[in-house]
N, C-alpha and C. Protein backbone atom coordinates (compact mmCIF):
# COMPACT_ATOMS: atom_id res chain seq x y z
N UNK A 1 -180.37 20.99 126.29
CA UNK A 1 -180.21 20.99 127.74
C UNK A 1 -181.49 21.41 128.44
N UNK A 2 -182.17 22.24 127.96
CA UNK A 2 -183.76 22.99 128.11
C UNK A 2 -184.32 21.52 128.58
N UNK A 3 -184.43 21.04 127.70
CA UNK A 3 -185.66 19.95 127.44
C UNK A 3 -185.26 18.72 128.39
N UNK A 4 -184.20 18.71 129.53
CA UNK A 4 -183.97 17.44 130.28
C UNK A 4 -184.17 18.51 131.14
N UNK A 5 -184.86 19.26 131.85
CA UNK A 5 -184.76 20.38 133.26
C UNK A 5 -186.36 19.28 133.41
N UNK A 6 -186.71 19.73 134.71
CA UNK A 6 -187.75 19.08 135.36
C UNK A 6 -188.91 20.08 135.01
N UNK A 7 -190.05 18.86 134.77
CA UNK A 7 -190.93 20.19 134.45
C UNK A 7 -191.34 21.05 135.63
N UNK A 8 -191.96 22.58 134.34
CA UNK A 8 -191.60 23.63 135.82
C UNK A 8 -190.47 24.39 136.09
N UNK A 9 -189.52 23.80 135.24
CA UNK A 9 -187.74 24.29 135.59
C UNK A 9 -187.44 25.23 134.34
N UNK A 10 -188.22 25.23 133.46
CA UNK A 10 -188.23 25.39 132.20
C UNK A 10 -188.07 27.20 132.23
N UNK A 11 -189.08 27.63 132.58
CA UNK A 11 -189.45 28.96 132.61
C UNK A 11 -188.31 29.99 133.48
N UNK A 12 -187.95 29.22 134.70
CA UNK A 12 -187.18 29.75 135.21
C UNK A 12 -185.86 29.74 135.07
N UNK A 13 -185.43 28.61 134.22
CA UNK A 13 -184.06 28.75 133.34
C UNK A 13 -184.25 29.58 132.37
N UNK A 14 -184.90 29.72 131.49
CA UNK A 14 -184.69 30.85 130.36
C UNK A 14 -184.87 31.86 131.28
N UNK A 15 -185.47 32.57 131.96
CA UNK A 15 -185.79 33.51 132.66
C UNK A 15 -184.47 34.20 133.24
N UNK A 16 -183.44 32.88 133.56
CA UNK A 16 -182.39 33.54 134.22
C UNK A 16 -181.31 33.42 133.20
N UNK A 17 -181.26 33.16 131.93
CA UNK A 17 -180.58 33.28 130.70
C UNK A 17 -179.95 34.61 130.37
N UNK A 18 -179.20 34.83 129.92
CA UNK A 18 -178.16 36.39 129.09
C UNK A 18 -177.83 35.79 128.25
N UNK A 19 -178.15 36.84 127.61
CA UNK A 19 -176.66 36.77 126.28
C UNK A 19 -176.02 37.89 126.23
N UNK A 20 -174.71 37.64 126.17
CA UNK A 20 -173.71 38.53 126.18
C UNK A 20 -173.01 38.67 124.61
N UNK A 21 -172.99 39.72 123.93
CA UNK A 21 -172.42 39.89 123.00
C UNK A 21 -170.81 40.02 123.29
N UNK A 22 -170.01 40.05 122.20
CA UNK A 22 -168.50 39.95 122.82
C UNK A 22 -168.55 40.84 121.77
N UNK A 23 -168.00 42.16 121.34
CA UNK A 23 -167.33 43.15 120.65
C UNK A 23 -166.13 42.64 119.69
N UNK A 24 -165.71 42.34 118.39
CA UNK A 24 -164.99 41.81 116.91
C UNK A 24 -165.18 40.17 117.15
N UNK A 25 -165.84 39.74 117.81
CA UNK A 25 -165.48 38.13 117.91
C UNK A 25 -167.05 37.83 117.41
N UNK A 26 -166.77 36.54 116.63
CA UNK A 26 -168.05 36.03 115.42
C UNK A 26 -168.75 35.15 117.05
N UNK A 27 -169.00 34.85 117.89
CA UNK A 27 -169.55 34.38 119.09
C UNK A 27 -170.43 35.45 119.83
N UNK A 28 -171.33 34.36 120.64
CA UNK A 28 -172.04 35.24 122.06
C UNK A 28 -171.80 34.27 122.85
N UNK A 29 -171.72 34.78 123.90
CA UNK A 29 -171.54 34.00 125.37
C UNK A 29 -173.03 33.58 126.02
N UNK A 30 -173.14 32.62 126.25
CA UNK A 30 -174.57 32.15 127.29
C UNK A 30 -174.22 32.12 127.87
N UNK A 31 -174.80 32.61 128.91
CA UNK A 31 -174.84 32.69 130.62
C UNK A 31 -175.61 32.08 131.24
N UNK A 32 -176.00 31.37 132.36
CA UNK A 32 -177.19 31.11 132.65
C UNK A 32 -177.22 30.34 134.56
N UNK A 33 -177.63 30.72 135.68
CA UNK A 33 -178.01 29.82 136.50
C UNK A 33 -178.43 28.86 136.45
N UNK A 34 -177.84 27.61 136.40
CA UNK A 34 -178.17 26.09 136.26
C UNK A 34 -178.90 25.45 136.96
N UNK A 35 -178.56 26.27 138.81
CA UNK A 35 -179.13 25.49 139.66
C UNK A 35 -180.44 26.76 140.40
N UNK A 36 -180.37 27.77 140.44
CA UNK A 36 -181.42 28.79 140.14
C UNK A 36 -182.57 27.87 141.23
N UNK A 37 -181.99 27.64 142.50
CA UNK A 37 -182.82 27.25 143.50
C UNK A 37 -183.61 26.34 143.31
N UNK A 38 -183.08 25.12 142.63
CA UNK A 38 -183.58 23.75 142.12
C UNK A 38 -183.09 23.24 142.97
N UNK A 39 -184.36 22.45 143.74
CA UNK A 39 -184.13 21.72 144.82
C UNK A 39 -183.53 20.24 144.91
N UNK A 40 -183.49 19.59 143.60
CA UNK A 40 -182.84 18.55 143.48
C UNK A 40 -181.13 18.89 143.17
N UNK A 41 -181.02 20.15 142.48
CA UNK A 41 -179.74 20.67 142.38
C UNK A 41 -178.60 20.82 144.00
N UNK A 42 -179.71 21.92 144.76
CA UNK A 42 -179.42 22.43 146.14
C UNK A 42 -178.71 20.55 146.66
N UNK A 43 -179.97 19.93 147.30
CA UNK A 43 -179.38 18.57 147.63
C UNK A 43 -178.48 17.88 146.94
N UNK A 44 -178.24 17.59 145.63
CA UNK A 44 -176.75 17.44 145.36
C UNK A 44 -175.22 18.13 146.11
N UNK A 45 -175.63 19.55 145.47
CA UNK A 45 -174.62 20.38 146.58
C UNK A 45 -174.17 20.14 148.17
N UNK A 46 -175.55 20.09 148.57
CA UNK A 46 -175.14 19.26 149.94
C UNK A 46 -174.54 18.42 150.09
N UNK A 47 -175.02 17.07 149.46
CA UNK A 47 -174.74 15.81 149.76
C UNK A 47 -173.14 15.96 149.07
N UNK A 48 -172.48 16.37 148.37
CA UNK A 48 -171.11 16.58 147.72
C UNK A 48 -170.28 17.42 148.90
N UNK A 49 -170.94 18.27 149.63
CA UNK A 49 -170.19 18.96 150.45
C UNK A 49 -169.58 17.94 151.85
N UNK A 50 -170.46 17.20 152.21
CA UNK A 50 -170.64 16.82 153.33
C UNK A 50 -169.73 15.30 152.73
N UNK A 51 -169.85 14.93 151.59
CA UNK A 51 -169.22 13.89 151.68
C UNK A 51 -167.09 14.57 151.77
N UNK A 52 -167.57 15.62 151.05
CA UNK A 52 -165.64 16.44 151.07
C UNK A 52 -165.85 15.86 152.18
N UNK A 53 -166.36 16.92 153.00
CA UNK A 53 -166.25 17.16 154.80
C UNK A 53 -165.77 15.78 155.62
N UNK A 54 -166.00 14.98 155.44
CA UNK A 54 -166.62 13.33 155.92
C UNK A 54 -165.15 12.75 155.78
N UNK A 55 -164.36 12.79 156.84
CA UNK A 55 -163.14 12.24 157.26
C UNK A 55 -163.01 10.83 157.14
N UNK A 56 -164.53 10.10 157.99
CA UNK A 56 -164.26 8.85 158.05
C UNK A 56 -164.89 8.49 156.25
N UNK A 57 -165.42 8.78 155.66
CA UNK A 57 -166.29 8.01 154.89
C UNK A 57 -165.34 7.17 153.66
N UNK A 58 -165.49 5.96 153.29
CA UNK A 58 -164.78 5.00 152.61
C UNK A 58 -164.48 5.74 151.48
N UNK A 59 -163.29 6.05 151.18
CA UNK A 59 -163.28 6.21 149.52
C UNK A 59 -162.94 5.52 148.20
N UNK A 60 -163.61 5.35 147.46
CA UNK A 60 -163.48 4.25 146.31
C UNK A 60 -163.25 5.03 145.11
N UNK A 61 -162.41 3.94 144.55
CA UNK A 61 -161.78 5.49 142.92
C UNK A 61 -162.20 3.98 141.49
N UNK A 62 -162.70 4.57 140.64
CA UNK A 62 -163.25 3.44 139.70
C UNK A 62 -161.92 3.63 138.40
N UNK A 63 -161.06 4.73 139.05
CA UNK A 63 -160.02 4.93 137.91
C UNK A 63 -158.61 5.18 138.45
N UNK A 64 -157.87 4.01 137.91
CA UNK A 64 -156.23 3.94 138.83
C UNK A 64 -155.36 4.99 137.83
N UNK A 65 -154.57 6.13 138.26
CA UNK A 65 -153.29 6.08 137.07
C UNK A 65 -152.04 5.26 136.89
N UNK A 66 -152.43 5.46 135.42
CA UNK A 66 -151.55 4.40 134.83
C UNK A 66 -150.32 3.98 135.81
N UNK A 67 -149.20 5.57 136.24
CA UNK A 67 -148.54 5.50 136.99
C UNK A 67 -148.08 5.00 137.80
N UNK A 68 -149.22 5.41 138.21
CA UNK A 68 -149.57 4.32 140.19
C UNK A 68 -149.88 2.57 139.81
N UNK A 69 -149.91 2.08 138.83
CA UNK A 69 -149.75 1.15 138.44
C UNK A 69 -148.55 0.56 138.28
N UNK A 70 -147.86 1.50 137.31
CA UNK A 70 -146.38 1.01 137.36
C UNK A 70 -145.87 1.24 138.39
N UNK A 71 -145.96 2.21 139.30
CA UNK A 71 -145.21 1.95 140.41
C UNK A 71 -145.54 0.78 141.45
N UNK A 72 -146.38 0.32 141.70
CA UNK A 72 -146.94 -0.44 142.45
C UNK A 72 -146.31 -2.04 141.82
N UNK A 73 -146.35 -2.10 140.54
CA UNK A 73 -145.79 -3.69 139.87
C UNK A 73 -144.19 -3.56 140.15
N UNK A 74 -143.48 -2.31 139.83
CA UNK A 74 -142.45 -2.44 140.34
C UNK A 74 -142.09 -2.35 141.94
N UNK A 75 -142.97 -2.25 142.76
CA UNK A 75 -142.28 -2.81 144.16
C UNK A 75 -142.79 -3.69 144.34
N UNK A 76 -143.96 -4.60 143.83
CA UNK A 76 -144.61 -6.21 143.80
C UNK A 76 -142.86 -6.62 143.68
N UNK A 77 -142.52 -6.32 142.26
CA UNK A 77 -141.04 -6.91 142.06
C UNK A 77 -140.08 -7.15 142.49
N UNK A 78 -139.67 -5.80 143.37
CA UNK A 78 -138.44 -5.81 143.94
C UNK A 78 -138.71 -6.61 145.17
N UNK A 79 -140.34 -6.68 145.74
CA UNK A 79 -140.15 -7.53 146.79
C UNK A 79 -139.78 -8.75 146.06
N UNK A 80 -140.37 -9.43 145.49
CA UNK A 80 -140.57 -11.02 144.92
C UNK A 80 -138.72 -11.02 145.29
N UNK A 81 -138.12 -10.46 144.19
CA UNK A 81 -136.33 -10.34 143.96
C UNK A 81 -135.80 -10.45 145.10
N UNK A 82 -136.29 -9.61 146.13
CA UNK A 82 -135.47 -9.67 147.41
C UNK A 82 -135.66 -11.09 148.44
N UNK A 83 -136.98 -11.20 147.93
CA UNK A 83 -137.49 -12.66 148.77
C UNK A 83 -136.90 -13.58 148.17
N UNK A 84 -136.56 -13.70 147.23
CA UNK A 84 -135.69 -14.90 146.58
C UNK A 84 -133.77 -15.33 146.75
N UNK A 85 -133.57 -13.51 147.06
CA UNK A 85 -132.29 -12.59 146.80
C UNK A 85 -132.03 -13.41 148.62
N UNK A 86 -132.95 -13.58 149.32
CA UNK A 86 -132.44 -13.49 150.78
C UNK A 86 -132.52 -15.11 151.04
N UNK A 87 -133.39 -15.72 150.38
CA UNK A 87 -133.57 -17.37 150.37
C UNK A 87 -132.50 -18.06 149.65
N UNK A 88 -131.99 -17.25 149.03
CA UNK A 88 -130.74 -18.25 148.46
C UNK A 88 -129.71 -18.19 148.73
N UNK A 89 -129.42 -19.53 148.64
CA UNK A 89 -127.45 -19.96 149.23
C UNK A 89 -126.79 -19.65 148.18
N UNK A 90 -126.89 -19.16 146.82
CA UNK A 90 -126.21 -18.78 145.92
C UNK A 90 -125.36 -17.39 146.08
N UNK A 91 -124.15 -16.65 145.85
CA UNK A 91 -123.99 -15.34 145.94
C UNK A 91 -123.79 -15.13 146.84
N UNK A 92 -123.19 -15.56 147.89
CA UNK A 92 -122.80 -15.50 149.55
C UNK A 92 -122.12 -13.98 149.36
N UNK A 93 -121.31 -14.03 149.10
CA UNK A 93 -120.49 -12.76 148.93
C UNK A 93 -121.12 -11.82 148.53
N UNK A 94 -121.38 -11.92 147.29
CA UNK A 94 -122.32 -10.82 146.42
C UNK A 94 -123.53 -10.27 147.39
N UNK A 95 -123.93 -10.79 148.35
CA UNK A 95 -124.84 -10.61 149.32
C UNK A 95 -124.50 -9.72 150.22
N UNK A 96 -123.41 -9.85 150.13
CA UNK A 96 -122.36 -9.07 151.61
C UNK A 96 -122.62 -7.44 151.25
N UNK A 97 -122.30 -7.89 149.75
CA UNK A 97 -122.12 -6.33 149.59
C UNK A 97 -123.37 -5.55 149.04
N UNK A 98 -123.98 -6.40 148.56
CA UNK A 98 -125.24 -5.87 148.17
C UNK A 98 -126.34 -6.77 148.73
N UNK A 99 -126.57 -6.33 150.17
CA UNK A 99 -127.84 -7.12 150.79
C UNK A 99 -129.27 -7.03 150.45
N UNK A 100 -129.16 -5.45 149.24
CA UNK A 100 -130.36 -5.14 148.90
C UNK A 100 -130.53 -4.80 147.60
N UNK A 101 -131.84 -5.39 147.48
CA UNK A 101 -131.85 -5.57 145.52
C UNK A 101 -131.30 -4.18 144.51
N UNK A 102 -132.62 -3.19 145.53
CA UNK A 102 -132.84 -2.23 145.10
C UNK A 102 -131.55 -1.65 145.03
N UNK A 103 -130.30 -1.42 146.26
CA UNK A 103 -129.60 -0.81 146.55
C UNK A 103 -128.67 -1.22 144.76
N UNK A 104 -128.58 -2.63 144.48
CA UNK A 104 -127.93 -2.64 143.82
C UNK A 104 -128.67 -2.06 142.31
N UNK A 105 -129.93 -2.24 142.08
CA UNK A 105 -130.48 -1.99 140.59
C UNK A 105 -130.06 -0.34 140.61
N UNK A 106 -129.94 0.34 142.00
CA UNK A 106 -129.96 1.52 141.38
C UNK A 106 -128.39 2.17 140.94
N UNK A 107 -127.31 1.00 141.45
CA UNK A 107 -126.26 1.51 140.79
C UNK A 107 -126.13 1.44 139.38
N UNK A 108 -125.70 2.87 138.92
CA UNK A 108 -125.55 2.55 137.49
C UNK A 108 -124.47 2.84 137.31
N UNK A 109 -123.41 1.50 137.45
CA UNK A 109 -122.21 1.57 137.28
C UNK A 109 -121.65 0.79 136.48
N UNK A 110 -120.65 1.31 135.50
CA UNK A 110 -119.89 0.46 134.61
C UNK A 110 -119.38 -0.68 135.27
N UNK A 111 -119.45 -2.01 134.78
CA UNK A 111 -119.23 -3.24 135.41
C UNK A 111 -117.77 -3.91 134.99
N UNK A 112 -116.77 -3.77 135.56
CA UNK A 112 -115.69 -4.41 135.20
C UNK A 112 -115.32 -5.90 135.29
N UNK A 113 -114.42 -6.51 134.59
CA UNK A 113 -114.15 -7.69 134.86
C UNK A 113 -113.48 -8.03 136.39
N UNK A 114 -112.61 -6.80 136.62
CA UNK A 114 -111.96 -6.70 138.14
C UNK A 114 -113.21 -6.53 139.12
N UNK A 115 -113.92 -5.69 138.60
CA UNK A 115 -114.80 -5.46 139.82
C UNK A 115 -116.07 -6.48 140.41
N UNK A 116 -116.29 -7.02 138.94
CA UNK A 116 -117.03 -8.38 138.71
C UNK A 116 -116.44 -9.51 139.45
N UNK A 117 -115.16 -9.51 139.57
CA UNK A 117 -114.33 -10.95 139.87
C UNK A 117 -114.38 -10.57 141.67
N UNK A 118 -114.10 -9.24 141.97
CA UNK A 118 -114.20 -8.25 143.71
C UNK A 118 -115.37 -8.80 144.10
N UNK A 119 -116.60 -8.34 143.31
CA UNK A 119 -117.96 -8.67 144.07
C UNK A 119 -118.25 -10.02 144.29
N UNK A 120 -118.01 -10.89 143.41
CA UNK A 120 -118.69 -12.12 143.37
C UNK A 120 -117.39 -13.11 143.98
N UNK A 121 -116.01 -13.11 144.06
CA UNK A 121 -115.61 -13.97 144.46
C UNK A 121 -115.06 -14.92 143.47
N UNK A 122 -115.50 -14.25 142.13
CA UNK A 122 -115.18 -15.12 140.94
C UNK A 122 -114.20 -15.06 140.31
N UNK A 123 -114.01 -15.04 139.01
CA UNK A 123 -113.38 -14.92 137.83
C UNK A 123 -111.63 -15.73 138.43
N UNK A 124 -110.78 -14.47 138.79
CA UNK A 124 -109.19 -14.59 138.26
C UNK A 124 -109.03 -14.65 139.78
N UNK A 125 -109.86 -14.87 140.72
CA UNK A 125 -108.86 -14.83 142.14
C UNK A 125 -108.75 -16.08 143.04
N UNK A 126 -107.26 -16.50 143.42
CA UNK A 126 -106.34 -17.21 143.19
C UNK A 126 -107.53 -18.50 143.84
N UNK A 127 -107.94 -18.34 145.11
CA UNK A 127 -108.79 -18.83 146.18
C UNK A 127 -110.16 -19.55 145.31
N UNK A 128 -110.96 -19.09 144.36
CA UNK A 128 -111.66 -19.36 143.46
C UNK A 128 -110.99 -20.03 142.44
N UNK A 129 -110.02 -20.31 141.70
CA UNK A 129 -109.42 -21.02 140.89
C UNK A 129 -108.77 -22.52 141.25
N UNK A 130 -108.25 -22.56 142.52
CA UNK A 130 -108.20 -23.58 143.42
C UNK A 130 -109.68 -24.13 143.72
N UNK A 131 -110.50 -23.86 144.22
CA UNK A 131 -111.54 -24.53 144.53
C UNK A 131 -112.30 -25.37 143.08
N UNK A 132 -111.56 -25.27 142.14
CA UNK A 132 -112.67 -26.14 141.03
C UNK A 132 -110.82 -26.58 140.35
N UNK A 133 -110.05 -26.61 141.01
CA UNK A 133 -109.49 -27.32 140.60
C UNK A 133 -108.38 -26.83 139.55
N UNK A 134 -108.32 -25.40 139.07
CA UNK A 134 -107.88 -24.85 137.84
C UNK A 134 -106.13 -24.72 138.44
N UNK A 135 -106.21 -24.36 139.12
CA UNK A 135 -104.44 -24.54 140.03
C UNK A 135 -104.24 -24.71 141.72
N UNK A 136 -103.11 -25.72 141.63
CA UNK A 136 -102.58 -26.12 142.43
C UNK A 136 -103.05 -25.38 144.44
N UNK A 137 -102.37 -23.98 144.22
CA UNK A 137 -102.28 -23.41 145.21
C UNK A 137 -103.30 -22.63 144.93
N UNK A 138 -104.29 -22.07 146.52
CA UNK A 138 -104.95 -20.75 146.71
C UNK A 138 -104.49 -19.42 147.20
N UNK A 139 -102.68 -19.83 147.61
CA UNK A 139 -102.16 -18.58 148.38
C UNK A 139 -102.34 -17.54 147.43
N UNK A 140 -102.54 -16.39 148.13
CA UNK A 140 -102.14 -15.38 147.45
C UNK A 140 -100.41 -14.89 147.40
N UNK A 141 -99.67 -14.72 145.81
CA UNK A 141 -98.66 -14.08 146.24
C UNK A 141 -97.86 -13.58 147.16
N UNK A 142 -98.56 -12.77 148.16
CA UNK A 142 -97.78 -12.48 149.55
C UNK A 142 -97.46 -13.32 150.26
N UNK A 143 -98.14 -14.68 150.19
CA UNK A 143 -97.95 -15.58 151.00
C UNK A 143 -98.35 -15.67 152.32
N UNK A 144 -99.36 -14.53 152.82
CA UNK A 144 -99.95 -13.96 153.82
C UNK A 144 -101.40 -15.24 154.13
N UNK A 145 -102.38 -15.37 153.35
CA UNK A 145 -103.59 -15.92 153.12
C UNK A 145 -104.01 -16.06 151.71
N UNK A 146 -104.74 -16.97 151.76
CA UNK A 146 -105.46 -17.61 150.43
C UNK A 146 -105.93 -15.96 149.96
N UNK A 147 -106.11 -16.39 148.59
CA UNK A 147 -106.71 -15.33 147.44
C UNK A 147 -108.18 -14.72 147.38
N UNK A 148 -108.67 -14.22 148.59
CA UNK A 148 -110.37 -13.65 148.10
C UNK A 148 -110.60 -12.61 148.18
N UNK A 149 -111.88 -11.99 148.62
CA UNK A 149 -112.08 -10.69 147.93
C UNK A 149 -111.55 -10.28 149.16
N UNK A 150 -111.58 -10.54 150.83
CA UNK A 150 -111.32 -9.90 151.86
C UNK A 150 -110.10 -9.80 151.36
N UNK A 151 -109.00 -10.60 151.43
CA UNK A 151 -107.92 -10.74 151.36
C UNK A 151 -107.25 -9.44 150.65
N UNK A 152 -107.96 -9.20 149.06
CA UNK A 152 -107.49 -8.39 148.51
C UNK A 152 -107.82 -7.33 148.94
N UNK A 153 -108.46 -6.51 149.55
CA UNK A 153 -109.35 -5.25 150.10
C UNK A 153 -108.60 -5.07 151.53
N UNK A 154 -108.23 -6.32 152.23
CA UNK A 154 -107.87 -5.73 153.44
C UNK A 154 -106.34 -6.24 153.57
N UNK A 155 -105.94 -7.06 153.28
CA UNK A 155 -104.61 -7.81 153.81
C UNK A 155 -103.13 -7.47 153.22
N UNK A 156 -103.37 -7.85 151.80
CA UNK A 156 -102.77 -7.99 150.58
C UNK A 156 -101.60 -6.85 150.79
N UNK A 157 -100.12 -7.71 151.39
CA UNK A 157 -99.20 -6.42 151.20
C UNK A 157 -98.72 -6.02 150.05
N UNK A 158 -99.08 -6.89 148.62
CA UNK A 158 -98.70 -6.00 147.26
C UNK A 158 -98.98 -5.12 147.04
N UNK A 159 -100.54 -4.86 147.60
CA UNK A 159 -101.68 -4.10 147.13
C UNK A 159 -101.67 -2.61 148.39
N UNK A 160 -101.17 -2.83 149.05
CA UNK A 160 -100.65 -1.32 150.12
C UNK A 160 -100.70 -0.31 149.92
N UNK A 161 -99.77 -0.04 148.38
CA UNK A 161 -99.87 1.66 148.15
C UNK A 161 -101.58 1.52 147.67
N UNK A 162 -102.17 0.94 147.02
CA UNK A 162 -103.78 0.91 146.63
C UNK A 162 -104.31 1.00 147.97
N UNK A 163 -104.03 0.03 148.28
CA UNK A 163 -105.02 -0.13 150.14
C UNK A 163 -104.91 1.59 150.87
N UNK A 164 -103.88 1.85 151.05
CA UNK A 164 -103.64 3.19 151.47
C UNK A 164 -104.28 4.37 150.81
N UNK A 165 -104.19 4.47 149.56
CA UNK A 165 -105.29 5.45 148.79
C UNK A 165 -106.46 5.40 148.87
N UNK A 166 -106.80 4.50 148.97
CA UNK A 166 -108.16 3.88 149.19
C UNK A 166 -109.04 4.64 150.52
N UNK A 167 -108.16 4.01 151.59
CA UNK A 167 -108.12 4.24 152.97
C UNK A 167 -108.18 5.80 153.00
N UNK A 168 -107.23 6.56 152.83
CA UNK A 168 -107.15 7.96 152.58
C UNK A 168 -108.34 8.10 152.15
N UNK A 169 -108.97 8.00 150.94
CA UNK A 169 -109.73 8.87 150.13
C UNK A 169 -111.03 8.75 151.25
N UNK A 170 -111.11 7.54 151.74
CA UNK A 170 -112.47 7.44 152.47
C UNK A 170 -112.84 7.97 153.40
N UNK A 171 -111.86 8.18 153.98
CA UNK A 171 -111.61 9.02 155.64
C UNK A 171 -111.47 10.31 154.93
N UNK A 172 -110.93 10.72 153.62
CA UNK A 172 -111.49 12.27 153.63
C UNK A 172 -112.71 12.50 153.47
N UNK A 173 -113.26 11.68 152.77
CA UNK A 173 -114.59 11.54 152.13
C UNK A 173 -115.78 11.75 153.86
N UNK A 174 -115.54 11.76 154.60
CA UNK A 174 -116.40 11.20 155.89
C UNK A 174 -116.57 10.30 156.29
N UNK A 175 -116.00 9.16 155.51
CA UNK A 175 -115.82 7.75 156.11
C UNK A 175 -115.22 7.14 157.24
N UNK A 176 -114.85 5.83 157.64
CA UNK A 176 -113.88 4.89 158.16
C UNK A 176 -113.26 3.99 157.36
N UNK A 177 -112.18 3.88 158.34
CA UNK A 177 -111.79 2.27 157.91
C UNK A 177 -110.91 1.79 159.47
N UNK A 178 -111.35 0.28 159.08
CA UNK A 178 -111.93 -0.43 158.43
C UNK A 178 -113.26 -0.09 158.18
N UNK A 179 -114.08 -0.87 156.67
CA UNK A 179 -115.15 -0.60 155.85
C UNK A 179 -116.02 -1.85 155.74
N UNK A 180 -117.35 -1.96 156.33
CA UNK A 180 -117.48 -2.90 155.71
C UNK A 180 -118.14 -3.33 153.86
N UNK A 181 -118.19 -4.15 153.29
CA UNK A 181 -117.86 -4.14 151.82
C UNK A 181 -119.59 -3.27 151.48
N UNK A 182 -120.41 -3.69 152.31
CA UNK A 182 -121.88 -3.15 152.01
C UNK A 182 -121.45 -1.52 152.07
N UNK A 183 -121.06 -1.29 152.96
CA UNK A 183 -120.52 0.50 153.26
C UNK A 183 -119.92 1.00 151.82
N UNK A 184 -119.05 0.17 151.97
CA UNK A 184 -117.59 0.62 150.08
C UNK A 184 -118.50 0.31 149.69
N UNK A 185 -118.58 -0.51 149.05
CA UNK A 185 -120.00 -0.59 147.75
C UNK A 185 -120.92 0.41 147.42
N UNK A 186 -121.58 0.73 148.52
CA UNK A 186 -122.94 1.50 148.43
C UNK A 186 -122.75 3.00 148.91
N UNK A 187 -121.37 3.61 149.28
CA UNK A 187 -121.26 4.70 149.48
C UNK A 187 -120.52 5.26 148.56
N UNK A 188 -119.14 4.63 148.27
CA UNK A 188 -117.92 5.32 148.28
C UNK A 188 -117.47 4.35 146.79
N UNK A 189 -118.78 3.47 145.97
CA UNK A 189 -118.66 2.99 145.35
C UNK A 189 -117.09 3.45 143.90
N UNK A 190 -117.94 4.84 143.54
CA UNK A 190 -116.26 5.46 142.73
C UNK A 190 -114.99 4.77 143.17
N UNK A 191 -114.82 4.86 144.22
CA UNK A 191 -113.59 4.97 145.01
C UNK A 191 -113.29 3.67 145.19
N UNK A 192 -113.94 2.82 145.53
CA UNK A 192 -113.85 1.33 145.28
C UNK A 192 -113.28 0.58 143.79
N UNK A 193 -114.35 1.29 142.87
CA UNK A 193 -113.67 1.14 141.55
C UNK A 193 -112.79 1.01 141.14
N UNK A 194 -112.24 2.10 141.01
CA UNK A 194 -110.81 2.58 141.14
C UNK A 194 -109.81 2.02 141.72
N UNK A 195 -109.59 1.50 143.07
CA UNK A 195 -109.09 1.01 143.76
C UNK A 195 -109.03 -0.40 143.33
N UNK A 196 -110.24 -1.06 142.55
CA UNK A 196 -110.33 -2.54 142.15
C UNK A 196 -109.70 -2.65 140.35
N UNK A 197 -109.71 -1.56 140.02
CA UNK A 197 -109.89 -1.08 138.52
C UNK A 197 -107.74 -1.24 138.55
N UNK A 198 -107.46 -0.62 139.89
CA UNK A 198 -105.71 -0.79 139.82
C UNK A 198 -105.12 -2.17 139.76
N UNK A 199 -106.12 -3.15 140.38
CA UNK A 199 -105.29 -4.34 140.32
C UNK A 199 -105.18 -5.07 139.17
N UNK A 200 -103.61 -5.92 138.96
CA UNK A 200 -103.39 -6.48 137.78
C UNK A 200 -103.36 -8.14 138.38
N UNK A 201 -104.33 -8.45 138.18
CA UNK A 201 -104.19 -9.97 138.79
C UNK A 201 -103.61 -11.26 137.74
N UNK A 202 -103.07 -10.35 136.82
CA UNK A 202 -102.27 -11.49 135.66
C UNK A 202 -100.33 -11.61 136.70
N UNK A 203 -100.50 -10.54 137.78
CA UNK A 203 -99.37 -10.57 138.20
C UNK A 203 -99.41 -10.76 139.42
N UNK A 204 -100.55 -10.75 139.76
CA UNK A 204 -101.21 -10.66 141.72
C UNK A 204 -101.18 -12.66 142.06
């Protein structure tokens, strides 16, 4: 380290050198003033201070964390998803209730066949089985309105004592009702479950 000091610098670094012995330890400590009123040292110091200081001055980083990487590709993503999620005519329903990607990736909820068939409009309900032809009629049982997800959530007088628990639990919860399905979904999701988890649509 001696031998890269400027010449001239030489004398006055050893000069300001110690050694410190340390008492049972096989070591000595060097000590030493580095910058010992070295004027190329001093102007570094400056110029480092003043750039802290320096509100406006551009800052450039030659090293990203990893982190901030992954976080950054994952909201590249979720936009791309949502821009696609909002351009498509696919999932009309499924949209209703989950207008937002994110809202939905972050449920981590067990996925039922009932609740699967609730969100999407699909599977076993009566209104969806009619439309491709699989049977005759779309009424629902009550004979009230065709078979869909509103129907079952809001209308459905089989489904009453459910509708009513439902209703209850939400309004204790701090809710309303009427709900709309983005609200149940994304709040009170449990409770929705449950409520979708009761119906037997081999008899509905």
């Amino acid at each position: 380290m001696v031998g890269d000091l400027p010449r001239g610098s030489k004398n006055a670094f050893q000069s300001s050198t110690q050694t410190i012995q340390i008492p049972f330890t096989a070591f000595n400590m060097l000590i030493h003033n580095t910058h010992n009123n070295n004027n190329g040292n001093e102007l570094a110091d400056q110029l480092a201070k003043e750039a802290a200081c320096d509100c406006e001055l551009y800052i450039t980083y030659n090293k990203y964390p990893k982190s901030a990487v992954i976080s950054e590709l994952k909201e590249l993503g979720l936009q791309k998803l949502q821009s696609e999620w909002d351009s498509s005519n696919r999932g009309a329903l499924t949209g209703t209730v989950f207008p937002k990607v994110k809202d939905r990736l972050a449920k981590k909820q067990q996925m039922s066949l009932n609740l699967s068939t609730v969100i999407t409009g699909h599977g076993k309900l009566r209104a969806y089985l009619h439309r491709f032809k699989i049977i005759e009629d779309p009424m629902c049982p009550c004979e009230m309105n065709p078979q869909t997800t509103d129907h079952v959530i809001r209308e459905c007088t089989l489904l009453s004592k459910q509708t009513q628990i439902l209703q209850r639990s939400i309004i204790t919860a701090g809710g309303r009702w009427p709900i709309s399905k983005t609200e149940l979904a994304n709040k009170y999701m449990n409770l929705f479950q449950k409520f979708v988890n009761s119906i037997n649509f081999k008899t509905l």
